[in-house]
Protein backbone atom coordinates (compact mmCIF):
# COMPACT_ATOMS: atom_id res chain seq x y z
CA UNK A 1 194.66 -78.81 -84.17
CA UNK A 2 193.68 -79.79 -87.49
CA UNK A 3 192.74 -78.03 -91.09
CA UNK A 4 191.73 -78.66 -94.18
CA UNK A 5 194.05 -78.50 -97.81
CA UNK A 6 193.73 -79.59 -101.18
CA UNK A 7 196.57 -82.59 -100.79
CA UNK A 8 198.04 -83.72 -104.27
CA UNK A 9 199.53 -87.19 -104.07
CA UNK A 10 200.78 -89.45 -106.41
CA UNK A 11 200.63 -93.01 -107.20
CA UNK A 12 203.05 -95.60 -107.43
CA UNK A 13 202.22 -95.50 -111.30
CA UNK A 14 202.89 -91.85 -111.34
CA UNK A 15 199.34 -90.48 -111.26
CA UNK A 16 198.27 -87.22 -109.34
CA UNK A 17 195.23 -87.54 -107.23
CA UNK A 18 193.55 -84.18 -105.40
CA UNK A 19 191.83 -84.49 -102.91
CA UNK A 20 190.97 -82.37 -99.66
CA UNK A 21 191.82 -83.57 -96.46
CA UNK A 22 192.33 -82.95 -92.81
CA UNK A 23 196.23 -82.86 -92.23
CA UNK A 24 197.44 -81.70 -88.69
CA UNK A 25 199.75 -79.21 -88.09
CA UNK A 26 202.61 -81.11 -87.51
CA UNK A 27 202.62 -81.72 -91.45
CA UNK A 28 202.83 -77.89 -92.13
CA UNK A 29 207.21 -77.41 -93.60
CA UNK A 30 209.28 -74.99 -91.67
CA UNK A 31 209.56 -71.23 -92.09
CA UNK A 32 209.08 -68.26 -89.58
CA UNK A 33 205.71 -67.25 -90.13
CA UNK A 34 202.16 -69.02 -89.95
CA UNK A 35 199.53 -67.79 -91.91
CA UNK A 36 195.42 -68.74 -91.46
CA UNK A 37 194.69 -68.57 -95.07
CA UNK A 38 191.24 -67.29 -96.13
CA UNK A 39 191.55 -66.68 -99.65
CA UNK A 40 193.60 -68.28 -102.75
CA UNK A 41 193.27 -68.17 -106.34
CA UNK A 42 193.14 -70.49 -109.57
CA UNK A 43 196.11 -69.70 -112.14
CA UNK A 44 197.32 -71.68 -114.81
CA UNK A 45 200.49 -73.20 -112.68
CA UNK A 46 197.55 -73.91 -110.50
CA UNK A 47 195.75 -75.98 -112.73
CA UNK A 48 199.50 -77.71 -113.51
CA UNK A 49 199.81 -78.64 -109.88
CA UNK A 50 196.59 -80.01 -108.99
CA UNK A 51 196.95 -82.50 -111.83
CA UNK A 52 200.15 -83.55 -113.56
CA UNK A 53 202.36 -81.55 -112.06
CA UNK A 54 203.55 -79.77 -115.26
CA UNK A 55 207.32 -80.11 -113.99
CA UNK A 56 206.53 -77.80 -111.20
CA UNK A 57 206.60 -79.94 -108.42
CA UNK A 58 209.01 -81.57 -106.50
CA UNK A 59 208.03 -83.56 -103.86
CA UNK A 60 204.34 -85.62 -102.95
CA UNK A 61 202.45 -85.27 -101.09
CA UNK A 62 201.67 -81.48 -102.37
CA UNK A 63 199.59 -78.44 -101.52
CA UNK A 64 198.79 -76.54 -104.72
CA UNK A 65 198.35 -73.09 -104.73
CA UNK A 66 200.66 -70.05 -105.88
CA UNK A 67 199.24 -67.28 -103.82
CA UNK A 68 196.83 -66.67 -100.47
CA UNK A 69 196.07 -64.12 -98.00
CA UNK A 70 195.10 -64.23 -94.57
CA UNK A 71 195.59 -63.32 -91.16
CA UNK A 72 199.35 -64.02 -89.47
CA UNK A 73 198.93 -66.45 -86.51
CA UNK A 74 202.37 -66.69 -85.37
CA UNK A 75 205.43 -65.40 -86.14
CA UNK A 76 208.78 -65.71 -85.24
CA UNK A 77 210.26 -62.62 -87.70
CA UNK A 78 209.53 -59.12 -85.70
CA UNK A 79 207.74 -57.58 -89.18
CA UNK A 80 205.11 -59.46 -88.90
CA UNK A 81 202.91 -60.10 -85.38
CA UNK A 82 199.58 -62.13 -85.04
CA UNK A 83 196.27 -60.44 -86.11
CA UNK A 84 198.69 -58.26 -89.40
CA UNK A 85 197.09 -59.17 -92.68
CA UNK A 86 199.08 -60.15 -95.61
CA UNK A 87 199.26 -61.84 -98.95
CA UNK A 88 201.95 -63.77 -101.19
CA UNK A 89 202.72 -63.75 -104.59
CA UNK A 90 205.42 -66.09 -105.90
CA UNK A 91 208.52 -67.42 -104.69
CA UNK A 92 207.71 -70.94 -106.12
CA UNK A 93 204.90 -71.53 -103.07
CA UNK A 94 202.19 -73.89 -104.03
CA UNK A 95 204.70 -75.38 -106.66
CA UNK A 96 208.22 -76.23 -104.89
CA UNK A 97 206.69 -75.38 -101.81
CA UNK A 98 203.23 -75.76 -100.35
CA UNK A 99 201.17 -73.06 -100.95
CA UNK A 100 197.90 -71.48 -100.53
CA UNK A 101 194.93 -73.97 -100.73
CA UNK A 102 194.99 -74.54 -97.00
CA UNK A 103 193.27 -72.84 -94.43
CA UNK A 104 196.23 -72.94 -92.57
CA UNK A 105 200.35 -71.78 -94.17
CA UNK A 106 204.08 -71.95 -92.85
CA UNK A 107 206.46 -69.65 -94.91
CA UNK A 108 209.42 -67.58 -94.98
CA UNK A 109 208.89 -63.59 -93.61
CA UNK A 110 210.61 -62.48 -96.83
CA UNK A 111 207.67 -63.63 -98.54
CA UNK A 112 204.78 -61.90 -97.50
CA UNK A 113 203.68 -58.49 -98.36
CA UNK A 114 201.35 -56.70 -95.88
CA UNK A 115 197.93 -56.17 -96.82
CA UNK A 116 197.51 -52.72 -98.92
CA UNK A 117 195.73 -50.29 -97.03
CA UNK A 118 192.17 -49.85 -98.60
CA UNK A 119 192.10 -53.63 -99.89
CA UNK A 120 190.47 -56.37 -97.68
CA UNK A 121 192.46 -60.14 -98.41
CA UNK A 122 189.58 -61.27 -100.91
CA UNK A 123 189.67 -58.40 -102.88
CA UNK A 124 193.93 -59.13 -102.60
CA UNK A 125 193.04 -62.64 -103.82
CA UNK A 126 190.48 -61.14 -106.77
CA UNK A 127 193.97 -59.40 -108.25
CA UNK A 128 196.19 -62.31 -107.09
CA UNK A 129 198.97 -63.55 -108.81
CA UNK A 130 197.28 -62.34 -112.35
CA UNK A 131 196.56 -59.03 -111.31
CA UNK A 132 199.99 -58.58 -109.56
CA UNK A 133 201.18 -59.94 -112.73
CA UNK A 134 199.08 -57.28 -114.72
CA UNK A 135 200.21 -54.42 -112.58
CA UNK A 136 203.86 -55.16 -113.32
CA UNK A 137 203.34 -54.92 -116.84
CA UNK A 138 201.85 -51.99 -117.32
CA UNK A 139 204.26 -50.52 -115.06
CA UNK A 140 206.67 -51.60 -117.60
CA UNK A 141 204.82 -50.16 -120.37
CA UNK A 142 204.77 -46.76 -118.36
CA UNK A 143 208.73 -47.29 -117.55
CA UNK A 144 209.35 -47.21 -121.62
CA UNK A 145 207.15 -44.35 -122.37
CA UNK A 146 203.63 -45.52 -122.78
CA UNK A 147 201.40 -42.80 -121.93
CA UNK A 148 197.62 -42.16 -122.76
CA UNK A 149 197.04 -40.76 -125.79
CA UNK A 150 199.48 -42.24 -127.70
CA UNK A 151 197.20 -45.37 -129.32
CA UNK A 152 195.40 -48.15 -128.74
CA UNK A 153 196.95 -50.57 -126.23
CA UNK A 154 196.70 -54.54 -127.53
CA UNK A 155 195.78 -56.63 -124.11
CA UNK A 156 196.01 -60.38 -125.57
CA UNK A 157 193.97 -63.15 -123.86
CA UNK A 158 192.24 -60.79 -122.68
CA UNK A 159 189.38 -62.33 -120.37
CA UNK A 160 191.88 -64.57 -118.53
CA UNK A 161 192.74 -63.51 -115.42
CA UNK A 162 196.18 -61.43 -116.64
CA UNK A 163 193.91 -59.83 -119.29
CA UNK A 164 190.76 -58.71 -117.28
CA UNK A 165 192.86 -57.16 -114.73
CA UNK A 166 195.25 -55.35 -117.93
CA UNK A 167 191.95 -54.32 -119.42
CA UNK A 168 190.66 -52.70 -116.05
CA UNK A 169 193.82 -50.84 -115.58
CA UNK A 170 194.47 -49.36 -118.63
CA UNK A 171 191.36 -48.14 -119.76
CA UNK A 172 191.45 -46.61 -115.95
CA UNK A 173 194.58 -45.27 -116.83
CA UNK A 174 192.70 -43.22 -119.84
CA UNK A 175 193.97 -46.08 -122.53
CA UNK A 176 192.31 -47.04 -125.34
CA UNK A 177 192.38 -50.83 -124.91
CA UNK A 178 191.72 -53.56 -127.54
CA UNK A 179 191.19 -57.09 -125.86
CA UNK A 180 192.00 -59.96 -128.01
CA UNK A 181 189.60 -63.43 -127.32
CA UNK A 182 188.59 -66.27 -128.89
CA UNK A 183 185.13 -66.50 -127.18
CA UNK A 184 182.77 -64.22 -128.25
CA UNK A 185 180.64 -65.03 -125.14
CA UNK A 186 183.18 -62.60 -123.87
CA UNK A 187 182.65 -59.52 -125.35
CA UNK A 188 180.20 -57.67 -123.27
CA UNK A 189 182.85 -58.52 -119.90
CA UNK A 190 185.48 -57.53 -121.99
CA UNK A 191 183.90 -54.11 -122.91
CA UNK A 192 182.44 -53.61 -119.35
CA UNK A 193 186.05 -54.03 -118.02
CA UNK A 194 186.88 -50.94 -120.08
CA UNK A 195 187.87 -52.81 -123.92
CA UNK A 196 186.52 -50.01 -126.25
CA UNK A 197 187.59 -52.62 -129.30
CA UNK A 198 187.47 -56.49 -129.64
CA UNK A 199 189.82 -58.16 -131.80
CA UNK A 200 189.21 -62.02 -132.78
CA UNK A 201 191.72 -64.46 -131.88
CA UNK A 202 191.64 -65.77 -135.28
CA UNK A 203 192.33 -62.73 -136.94
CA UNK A 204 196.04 -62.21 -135.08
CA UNK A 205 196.92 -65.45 -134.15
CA UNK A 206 199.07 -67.02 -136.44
CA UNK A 207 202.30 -65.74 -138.29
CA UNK A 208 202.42 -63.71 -141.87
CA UNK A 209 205.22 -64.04 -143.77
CA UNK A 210 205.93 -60.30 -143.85
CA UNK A 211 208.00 -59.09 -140.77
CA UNK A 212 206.63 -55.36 -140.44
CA UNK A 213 202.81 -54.54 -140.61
CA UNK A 214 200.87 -51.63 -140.59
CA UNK A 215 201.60 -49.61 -136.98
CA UNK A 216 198.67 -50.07 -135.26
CA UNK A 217 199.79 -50.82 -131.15
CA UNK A 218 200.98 -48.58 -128.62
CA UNK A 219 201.52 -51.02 -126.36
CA UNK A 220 200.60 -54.18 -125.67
CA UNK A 221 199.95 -57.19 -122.35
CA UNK A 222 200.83 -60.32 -124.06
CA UNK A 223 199.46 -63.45 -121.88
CA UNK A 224 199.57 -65.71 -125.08
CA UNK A 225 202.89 -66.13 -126.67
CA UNK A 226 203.79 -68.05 -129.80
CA UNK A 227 202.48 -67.29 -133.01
CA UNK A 228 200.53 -64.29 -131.49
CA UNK A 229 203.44 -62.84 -130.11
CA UNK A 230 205.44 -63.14 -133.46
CA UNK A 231 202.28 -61.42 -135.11
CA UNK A 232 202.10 -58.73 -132.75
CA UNK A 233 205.63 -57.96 -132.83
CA UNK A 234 205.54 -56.98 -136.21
CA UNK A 235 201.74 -54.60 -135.49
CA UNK A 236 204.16 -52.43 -133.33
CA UNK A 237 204.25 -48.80 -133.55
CA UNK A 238 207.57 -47.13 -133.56
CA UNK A 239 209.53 -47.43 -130.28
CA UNK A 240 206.14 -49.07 -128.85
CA UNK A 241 206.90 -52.13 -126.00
CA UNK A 242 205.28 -55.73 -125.73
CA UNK A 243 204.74 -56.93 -122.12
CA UNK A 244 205.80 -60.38 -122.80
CA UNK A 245 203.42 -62.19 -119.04
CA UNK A 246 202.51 -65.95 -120.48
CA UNK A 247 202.87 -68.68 -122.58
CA UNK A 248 198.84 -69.74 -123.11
CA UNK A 249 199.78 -70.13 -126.90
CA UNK A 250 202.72 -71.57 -126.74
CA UNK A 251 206.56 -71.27 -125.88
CA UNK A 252 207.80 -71.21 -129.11
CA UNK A 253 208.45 -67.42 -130.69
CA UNK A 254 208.09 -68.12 -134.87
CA UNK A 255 209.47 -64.07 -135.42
CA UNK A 256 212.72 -62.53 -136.87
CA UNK A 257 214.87 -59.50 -135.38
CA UNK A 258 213.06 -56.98 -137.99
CA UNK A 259 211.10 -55.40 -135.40
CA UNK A 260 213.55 -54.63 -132.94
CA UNK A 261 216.04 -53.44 -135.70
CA UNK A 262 213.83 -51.08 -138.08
CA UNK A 263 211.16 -49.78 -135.68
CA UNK A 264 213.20 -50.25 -132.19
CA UNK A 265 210.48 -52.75 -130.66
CA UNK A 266 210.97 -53.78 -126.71
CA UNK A 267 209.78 -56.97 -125.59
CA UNK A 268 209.68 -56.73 -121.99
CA UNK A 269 209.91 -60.20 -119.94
CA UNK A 270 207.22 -59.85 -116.66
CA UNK A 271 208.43 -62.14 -113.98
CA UNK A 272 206.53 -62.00 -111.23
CA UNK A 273 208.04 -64.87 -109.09
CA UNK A 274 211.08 -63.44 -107.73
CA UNK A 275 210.17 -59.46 -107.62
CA UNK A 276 212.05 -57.67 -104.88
CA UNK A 277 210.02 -56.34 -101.80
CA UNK A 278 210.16 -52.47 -102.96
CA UNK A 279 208.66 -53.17 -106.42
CA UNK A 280 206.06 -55.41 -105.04
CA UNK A 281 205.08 -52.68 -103.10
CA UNK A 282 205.08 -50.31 -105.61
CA UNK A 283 202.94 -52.81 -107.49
CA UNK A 284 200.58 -53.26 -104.75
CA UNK A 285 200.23 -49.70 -103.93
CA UNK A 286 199.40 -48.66 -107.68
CA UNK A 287 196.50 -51.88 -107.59
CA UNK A 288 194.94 -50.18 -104.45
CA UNK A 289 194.95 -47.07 -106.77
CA UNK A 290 194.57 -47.57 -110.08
CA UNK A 291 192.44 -50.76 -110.21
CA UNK A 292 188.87 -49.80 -109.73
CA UNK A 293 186.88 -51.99 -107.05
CA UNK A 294 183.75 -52.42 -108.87
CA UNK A 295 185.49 -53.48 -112.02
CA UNK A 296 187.42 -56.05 -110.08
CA UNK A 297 184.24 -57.18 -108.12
CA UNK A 298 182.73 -57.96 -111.94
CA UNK A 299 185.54 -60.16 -112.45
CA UNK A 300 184.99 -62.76 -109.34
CA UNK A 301 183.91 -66.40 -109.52
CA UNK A 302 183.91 -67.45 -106.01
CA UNK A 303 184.98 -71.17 -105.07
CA UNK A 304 186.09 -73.56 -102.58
CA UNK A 305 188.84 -76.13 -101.40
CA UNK A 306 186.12 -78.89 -103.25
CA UNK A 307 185.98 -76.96 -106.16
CA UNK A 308 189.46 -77.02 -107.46
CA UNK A 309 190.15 -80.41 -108.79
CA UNK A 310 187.85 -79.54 -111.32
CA UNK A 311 188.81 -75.45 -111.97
CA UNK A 312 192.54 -76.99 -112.32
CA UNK A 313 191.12 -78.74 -114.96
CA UNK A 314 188.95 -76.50 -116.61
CA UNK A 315 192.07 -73.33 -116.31
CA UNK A 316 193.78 -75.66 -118.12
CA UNK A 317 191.48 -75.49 -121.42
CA UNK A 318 191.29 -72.30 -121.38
CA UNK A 319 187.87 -72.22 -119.74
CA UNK A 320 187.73 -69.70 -116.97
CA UNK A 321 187.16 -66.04 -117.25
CA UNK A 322 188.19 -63.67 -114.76
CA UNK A 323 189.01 -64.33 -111.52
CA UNK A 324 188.51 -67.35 -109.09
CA UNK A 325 188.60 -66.49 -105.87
CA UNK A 326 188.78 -69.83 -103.50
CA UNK A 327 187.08 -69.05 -100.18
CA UNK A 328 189.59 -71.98 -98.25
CA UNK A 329 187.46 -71.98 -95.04
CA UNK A 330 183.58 -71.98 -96.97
């Protein structure tokens, strides 16, 4: 039996190469469960590992991909039988380990999820690893007292796939949300997702000299980092938290220790990579809820296995909006 994956390889002069190919099943690595994949997403470690690599990978040849759902075809872990729907998130699949832009997947029981009830595996893949992602933070948020009613809640890059999903939520939730973008192409999906205010990357994206500024955020999803981050820091109302999810703007954090000192700022670090099982479900549970289907739909650029050598690319410029959604068997 044979399927079809997006197989990285590299040269002997150290370039990557994607391409999709037939690989037999004999190639798939160990672990206790196989999965036929039907849906996978495009994220930014995505775009990493379908072209340099980014640091991410270990070993060539490489299937991309950091998340996937599907059907389970085999299984040698009692939890899961054949014909149970599931999904991953995380666990360093599709970067140390191959991951989801396959039609067919060998991985470890402990890191599947089953499918929510009320969500079929594309609309799992439409959330994916960003939505997950999303959910956590505001969970977060809510774990450190945000509440609705309590001011507008900053969502930073907002039409990427973190921020659409943020945006959805919240304003769900009964939040007044303010998405920050740099295209202005965006605003109308921004504002159908739920934004009720659009703030121009320009305007917050690079650092004042003064450490405190006017409180303006009750909360805030930041996918961006860097001199945005420092800027936002310091926008904070009192005892307000930052959901710290990405590093689009850079790694570096330009701020000082004033906002945490004088107005008791939290900057909460999302990880979403190595989330135990019960929050995951938590997670999961509260998408199924509190992410509404149509808005999610509104979000979806559908794809294939040929598509992603150039979506790798173009994630990687900071040119998709919303969600891709890689049909692996179209």
């Amino acid at each position: 039996m044979t399927f079809k994956a997006l197989l990285v390889e590299k040269d002997d002069a150290g370039k990557t190469h994607a391409a999709v190919q037939e690989l037999g099943e004999d190639r798939l690595p160990p672990g206790e469960v196989t999965v036929a994949v039907e849906y996978s997403t495009v994220n930014y470690k995505d775009g990493l590992c379908i072209g340099p690599g980014g640091g991410l990978v270990r070993n060539y040849p490489h299937v991309p991909g950091i998340d996937f759902a599907g059907t389970v075809e085999a299984s040698d872990d009692a939890r899961y039988a054949p014909g149970d729907k599931v999904v991953l998130t995380g666990w360093r699949v599709g970067e140390a380990h191959w991951g989801g832009y396959t039609q067919k997947a060998r991985v470890k029981a402990d890191w599947l999820v089953p499918l929510p009830e009320g969500l079929t595996t594309r609309q799992a893949m439409a959330v994916g690893t960003a939505g997950f992602t999303a959910m956590l933070a505001v969970m977060a948020l809510e774990d450190h007292g945000l509440a609705p009613g309590a001011g507008p809640v900053l969502v930073t890059g907002a039409a990427g796939g973190v921020g659409s999903v943020a945006v959805a939520i919240l304003a769900h939730l009964g939040h007044e949300v303010a998405g920050v973008t740099g295209r202005p192409e965006t605003e109308e999906y921004l504002r159908s997702l739920g934004a009720s205010q659009i703030v121009a990357r320009e305007s917050i994206n690079e650092t004042v000299k003064r450490p405190l500024e006017s409180e303006t955020w009750a909360g805030c999803v930041d996918a961006v980092g860097g001199a945005m981050l420092a800027r936002v820091l310091g926008q904070m109302k009192y005892r307000a938290s930052v959901a710290a999810v990405g590093l689009a703007g850079g790694a570096d954090l330009p701020a000082t220790v004033i906002p945490f000192l004088l107005r008791g700022v939290n900057l909460l670090g999302i990880d979403s990579v190595l989330q135990p099982y019960e929050n995951r479900m938590r997670a999961w549970d509260r998408i199924a809820r509190d992410l509404p289907m149509d808005k999610l739909e509104a979000m979806i650029q559908p794809a294939t296995l040929d598509d992603l050598p150039r979506l790798g690319a173009e994630i990687l410029k900071g040119q998709i909006k919303g969600r891709v959604v890689v049909d692996v068997n179209g």
